[in-house]
N, C-alpha and C. Protein backbone atom coordinates (compact mmCIF):
# COMPACT_ATOMS: atom_id res chain seq x y z
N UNK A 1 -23.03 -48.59 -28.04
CA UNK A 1 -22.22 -47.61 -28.71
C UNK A 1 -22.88 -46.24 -28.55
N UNK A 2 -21.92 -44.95 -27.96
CA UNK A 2 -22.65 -43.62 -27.94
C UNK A 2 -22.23 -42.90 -29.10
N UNK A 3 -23.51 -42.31 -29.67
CA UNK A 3 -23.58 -41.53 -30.82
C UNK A 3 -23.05 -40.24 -30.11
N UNK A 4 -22.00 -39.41 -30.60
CA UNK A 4 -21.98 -38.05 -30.25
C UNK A 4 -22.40 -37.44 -31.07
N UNK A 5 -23.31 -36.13 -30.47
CA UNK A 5 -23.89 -35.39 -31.63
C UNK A 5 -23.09 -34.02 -31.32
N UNK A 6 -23.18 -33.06 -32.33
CA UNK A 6 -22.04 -32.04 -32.64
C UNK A 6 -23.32 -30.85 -32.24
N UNK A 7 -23.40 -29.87 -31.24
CA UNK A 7 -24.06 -28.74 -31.27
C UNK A 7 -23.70 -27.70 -30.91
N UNK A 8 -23.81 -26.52 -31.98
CA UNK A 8 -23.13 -25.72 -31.69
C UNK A 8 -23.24 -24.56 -30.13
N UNK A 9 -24.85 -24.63 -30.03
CA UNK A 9 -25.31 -23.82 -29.00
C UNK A 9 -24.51 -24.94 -27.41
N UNK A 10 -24.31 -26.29 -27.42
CA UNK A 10 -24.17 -26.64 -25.96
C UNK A 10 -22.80 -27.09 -26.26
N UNK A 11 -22.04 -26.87 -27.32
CA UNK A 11 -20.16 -26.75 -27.30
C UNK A 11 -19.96 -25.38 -26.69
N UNK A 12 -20.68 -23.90 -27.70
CA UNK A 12 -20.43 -22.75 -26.53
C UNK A 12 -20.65 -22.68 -25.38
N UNK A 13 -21.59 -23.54 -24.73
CA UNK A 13 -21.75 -23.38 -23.51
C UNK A 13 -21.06 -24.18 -22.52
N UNK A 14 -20.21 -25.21 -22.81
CA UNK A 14 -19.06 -25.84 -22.50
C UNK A 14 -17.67 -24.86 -22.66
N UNK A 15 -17.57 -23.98 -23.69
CA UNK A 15 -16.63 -23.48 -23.92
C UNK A 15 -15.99 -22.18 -22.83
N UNK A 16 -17.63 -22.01 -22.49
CA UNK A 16 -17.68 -20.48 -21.67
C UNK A 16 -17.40 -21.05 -20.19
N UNK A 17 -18.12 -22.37 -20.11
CA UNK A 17 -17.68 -22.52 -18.49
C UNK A 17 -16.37 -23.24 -18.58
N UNK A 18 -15.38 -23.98 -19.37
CA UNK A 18 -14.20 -23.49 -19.50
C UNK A 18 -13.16 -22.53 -19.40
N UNK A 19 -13.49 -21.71 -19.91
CA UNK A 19 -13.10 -20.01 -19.68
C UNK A 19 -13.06 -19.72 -18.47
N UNK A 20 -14.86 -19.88 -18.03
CA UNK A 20 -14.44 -19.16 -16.48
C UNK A 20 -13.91 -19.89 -15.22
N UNK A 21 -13.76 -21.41 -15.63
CA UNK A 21 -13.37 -22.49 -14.56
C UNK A 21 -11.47 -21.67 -14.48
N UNK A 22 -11.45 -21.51 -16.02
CA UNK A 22 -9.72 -20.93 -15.91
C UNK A 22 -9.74 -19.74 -15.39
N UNK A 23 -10.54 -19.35 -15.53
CA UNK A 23 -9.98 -17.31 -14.94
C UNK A 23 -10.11 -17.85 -13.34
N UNK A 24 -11.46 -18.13 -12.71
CA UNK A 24 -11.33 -18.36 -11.65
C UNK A 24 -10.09 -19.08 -10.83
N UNK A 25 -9.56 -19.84 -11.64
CA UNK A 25 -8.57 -20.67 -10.99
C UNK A 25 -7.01 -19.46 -11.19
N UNK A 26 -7.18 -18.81 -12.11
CA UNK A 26 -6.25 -17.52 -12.34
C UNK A 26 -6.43 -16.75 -10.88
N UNK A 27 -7.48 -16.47 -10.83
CA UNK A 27 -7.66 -15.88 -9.86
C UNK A 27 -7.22 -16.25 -8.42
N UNK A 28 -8.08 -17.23 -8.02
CA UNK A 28 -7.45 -17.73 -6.73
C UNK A 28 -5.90 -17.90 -6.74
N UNK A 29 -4.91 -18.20 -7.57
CA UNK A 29 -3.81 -17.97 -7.40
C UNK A 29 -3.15 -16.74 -7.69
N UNK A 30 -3.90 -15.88 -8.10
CA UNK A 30 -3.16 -14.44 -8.32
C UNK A 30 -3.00 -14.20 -6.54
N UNK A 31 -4.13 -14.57 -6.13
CA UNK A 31 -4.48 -14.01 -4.45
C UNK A 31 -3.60 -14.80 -3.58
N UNK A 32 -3.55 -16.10 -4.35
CA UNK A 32 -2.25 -16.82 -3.24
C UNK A 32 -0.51 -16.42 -3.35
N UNK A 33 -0.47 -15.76 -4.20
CA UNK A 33 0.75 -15.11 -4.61
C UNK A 33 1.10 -14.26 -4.23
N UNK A 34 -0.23 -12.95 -3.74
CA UNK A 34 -0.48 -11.99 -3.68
C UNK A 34 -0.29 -12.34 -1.67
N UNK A 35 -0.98 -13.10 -1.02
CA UNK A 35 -0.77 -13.50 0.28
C UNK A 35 0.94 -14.24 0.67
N UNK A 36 1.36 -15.12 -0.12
CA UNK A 36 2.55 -15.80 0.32
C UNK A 36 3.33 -14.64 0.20
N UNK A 37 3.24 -13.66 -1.21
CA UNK A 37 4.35 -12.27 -0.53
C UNK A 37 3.86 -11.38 0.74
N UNK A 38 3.24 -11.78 1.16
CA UNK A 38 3.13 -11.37 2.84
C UNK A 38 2.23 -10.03 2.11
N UNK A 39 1.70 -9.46 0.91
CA UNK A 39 0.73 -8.71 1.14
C UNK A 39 -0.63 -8.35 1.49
N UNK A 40 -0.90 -6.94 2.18
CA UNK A 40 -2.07 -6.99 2.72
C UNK A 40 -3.56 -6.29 1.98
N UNK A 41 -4.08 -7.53 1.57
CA UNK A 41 -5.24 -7.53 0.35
C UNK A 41 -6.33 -6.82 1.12
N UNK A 42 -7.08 -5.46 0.50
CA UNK A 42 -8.22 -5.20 0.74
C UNK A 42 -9.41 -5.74 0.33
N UNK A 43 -10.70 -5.87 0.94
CA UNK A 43 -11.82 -6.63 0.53
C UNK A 43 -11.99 -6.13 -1.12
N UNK A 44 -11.70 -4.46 -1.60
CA UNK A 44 -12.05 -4.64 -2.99
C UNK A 44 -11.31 -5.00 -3.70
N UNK A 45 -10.02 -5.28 -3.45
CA UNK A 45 -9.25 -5.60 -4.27
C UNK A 45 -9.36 -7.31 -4.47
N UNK A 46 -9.69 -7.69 -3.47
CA UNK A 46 -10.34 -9.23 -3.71
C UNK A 46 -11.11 -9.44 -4.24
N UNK A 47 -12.38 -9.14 -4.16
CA UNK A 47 -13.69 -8.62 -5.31
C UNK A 47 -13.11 -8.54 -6.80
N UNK A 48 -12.54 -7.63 -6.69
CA UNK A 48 -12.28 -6.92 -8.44
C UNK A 48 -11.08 -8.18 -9.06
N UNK A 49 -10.70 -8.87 -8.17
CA UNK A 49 -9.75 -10.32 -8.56
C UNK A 49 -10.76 -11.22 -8.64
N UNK A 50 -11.58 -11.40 -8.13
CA UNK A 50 -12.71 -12.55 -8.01
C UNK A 50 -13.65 -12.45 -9.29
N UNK A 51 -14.42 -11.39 -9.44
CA UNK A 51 -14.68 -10.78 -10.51
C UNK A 51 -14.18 -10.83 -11.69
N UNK A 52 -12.93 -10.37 -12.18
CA UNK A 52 -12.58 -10.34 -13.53
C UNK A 52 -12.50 -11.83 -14.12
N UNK A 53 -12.87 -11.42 -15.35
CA UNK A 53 -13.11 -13.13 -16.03
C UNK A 53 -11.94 -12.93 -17.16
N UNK A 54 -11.24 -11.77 -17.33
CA UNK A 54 -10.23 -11.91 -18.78
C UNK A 54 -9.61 -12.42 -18.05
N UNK A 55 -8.75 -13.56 -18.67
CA UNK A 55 -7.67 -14.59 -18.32
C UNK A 55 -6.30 -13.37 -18.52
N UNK A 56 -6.39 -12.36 -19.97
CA UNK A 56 -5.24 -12.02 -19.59
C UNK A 56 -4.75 -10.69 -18.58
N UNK A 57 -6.13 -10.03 -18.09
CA UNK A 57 -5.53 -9.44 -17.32
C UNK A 57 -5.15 -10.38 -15.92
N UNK A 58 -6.17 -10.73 -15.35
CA UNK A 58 -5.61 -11.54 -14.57
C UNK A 58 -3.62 -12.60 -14.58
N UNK A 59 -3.46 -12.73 -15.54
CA UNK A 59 -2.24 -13.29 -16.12
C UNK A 59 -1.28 -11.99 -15.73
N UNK A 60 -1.36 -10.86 -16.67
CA UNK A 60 -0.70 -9.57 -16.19
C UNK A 60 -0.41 -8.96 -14.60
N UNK A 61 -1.58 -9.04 -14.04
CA UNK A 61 -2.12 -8.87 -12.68
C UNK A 61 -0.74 -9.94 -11.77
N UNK A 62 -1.06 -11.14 -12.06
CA UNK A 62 0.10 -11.67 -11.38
C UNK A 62 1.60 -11.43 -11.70
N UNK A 63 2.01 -11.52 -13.15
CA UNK A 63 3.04 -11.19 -13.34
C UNK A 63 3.61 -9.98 -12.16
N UNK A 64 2.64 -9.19 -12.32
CA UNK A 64 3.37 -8.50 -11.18
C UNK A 64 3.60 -8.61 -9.89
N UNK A 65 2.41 -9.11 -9.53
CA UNK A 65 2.84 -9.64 -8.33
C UNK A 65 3.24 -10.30 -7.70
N UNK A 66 4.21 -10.85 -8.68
CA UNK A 66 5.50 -11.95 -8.34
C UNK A 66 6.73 -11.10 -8.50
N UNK A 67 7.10 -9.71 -8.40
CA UNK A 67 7.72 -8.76 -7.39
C UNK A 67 7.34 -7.88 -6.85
N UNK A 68 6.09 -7.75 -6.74
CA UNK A 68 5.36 -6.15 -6.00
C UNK A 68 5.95 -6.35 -4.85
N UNK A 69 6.02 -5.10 -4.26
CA UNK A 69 5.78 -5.27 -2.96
C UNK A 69 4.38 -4.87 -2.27
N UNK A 70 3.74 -4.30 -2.89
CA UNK A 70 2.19 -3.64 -2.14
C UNK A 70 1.46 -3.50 -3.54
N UNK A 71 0.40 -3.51 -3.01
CA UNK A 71 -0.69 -3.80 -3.95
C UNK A 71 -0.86 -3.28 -5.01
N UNK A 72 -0.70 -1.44 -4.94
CA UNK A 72 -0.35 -0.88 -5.57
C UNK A 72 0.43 -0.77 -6.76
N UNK A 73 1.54 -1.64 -6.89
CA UNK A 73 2.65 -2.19 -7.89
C UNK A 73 1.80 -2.83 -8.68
N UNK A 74 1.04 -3.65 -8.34
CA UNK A 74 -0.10 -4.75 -9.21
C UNK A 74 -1.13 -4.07 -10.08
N UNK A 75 -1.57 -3.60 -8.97
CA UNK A 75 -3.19 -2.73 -9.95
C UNK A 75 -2.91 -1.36 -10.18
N UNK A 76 -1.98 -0.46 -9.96
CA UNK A 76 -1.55 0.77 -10.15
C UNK A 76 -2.57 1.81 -10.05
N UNK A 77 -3.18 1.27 -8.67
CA UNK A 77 -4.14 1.94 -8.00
C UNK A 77 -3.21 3.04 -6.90
């Protein structure tokens, strides 16, 4: 029989690589969204997608670019 023990320091640290397992996975599909509309991604703009860990910009980020047409529409760069 396994005893589970309750800690708070190695639940946050489960919690955080949760978080970033999701943003990352946000991410890589913001970029596949961002490629199947036939747009053409610069290296920083891949970076600064790879990079960000808020789930909701990333979330926002795609929303748009599920009608942008250029990159620009997305990051309002």
């Amino acid at each position: 029989m396994m005893t589970h023990l309750k800690d708070a320091f190695v639940d946050g640290l489960l919690d955080q690589g949760r978080a970033e397992g999701v943003a990352k996975g946000e991410a890589q599909m913001l970029l596949r969204i961002m490629a199947a509309r036939g747009l053409d991604i610069p290296e920083h703009i891949r970076v600064r997608v790879a990079e960000c860990a808020d789930t909701a910009t990333l979330e926002a980020w795609a929303d748009r670019a599920a009608t942008a047409t250029s990159v620009a529409d997305i990051f309002e760069v």
